[in-house]
C-alpha atoms as a PDB file:
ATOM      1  CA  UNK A   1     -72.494 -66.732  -6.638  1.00  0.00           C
ATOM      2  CA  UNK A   2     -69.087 -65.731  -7.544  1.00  0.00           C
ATOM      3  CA  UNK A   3     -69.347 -62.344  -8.189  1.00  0.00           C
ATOM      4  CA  UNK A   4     -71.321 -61.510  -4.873  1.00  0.00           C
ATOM      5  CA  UNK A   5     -68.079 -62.927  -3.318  1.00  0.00           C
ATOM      6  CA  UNK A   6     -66.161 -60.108  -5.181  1.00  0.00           C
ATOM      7  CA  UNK A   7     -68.488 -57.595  -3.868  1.00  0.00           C
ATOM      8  CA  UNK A   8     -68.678 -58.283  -0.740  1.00  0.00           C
ATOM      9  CA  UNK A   9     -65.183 -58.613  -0.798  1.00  0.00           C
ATOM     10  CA  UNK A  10     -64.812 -54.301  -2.093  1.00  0.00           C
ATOM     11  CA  UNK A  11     -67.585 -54.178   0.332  1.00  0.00           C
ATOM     12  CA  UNK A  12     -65.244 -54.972   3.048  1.00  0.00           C
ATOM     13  CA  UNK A  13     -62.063 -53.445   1.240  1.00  0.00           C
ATOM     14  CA  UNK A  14     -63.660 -49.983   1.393  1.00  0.00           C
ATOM     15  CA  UNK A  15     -65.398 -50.190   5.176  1.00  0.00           C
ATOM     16  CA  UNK A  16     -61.994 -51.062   6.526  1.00  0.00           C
ATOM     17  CA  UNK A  17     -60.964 -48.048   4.451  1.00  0.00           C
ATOM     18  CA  UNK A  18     -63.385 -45.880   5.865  1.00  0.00           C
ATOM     19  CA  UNK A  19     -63.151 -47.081   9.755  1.00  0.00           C
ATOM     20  CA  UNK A  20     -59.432 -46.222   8.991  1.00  0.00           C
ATOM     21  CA  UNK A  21     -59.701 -42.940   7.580  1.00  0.00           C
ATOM     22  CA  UNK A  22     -62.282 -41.848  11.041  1.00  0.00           C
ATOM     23  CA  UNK A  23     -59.767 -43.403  13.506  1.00  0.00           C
ATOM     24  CA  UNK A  24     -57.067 -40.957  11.275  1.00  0.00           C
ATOM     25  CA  UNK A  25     -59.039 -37.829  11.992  1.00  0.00           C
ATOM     26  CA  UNK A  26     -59.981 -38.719  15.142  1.00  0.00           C
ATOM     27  CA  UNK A  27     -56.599 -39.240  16.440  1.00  0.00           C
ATOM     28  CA  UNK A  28     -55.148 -36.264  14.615  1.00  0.00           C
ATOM     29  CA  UNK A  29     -57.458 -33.986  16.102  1.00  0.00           C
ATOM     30  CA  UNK A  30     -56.784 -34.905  19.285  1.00  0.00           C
ATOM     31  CA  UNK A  31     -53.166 -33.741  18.828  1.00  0.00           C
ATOM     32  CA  UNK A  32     -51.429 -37.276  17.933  1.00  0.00           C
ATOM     33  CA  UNK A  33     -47.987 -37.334  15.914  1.00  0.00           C
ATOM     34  CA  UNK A  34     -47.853 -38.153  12.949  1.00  0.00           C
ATOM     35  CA  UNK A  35     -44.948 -40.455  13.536  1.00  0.00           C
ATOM     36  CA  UNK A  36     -46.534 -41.998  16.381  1.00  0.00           C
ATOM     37  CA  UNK A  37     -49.282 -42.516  14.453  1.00  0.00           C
ATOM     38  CA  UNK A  38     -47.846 -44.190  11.988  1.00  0.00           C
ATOM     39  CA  UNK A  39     -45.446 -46.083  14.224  1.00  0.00           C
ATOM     40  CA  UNK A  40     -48.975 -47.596  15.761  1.00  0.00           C
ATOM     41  CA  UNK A  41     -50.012 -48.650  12.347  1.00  0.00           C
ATOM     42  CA  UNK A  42     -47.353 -50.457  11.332  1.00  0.00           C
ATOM     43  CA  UNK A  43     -47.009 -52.688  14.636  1.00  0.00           C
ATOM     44  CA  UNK A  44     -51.070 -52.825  14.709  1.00  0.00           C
ATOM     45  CA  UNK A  45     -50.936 -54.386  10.976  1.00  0.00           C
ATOM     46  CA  UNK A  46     -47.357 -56.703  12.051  1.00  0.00           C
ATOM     47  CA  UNK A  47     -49.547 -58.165  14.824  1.00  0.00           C
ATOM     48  CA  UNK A  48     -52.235 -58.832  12.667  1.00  0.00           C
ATOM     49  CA  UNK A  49     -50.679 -60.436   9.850  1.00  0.00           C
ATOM     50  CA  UNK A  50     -48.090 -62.322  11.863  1.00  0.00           C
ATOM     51  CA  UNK A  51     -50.015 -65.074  12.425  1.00  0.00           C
ATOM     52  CA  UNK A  52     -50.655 -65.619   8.499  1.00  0.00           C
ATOM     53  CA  UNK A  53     -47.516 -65.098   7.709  1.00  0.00           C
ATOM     54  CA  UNK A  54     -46.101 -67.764  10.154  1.00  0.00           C
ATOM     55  CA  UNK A  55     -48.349 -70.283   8.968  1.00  0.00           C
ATOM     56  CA  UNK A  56     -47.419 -69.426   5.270  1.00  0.00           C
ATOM     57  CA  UNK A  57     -43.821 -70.149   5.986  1.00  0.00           C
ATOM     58  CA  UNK A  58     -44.279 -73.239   7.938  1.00  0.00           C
ATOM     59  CA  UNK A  59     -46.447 -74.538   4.879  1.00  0.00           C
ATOM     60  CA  UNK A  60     -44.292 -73.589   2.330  1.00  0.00           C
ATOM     61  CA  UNK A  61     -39.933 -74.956   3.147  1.00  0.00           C
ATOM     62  CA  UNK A  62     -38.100 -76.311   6.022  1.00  0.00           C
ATOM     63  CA  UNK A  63     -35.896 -73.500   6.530  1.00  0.00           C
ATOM     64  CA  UNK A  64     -34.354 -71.459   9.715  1.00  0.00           C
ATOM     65  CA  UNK A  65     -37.173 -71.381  12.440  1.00  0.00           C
ATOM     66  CA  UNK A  66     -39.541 -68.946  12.676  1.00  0.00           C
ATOM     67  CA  UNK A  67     -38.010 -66.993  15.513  1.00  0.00           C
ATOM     68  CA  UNK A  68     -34.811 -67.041  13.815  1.00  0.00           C
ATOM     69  CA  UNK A  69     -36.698 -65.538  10.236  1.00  0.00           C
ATOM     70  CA  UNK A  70     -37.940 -62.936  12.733  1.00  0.00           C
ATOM     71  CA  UNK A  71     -34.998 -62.008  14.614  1.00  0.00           C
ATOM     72  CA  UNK A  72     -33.468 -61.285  10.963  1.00  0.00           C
ATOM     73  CA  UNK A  73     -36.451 -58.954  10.113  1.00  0.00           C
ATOM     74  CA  UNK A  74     -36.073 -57.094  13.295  1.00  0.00           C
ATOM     75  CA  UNK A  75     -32.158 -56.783  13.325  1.00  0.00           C
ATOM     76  CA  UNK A  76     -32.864 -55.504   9.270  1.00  0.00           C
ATOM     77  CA  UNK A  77     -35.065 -53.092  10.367  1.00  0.00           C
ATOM     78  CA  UNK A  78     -33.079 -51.527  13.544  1.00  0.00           C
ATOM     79  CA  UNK A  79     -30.041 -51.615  10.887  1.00  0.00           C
ATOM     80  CA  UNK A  80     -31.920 -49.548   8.926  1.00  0.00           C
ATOM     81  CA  UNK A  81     -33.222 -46.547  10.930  1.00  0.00           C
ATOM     82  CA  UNK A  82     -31.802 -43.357  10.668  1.00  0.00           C
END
């Protein structure tokens, strides 16, 4: 029972993997940056894990709010841009 959890699990892992790598090609042969691309990524996978990572902080301390943890993480990140 275990182990077919772990499978399924690299199962997964490697599709996602795969539908990534086609959606790569695909968008690079139509003549998309690879900045943009990139750029796309990053906010597709911030949108996506947001959620998780909210309720992960609520769960865990009673610190600043969560719109003040993410105003920090976006006022890092513009700091940091060339």
């Amino acid at each position: 029972m275990g182990s077919s959890k772990v499978y399924a699990t690299v199962l997964l892992i490697r599709l996602i993997y795969a539908g990534m790598h086609i959606l790569t090609k695909a968008s690079f042969n139509e003549g998309t940056s690879t900045t943009v691309f990139v750029f796309y990524r990053h906010a597709v996978a911030a949108i996506f894990l947001l959620p998780f990572a909210s309720l992960e902080i609520r769960c865990q301390f009673d610190g600043p709010s969560l719109l003040q943890s993410c105003m920090r993480v976006c006022l890092l990140q513009v700091t940091s841009l060339p």
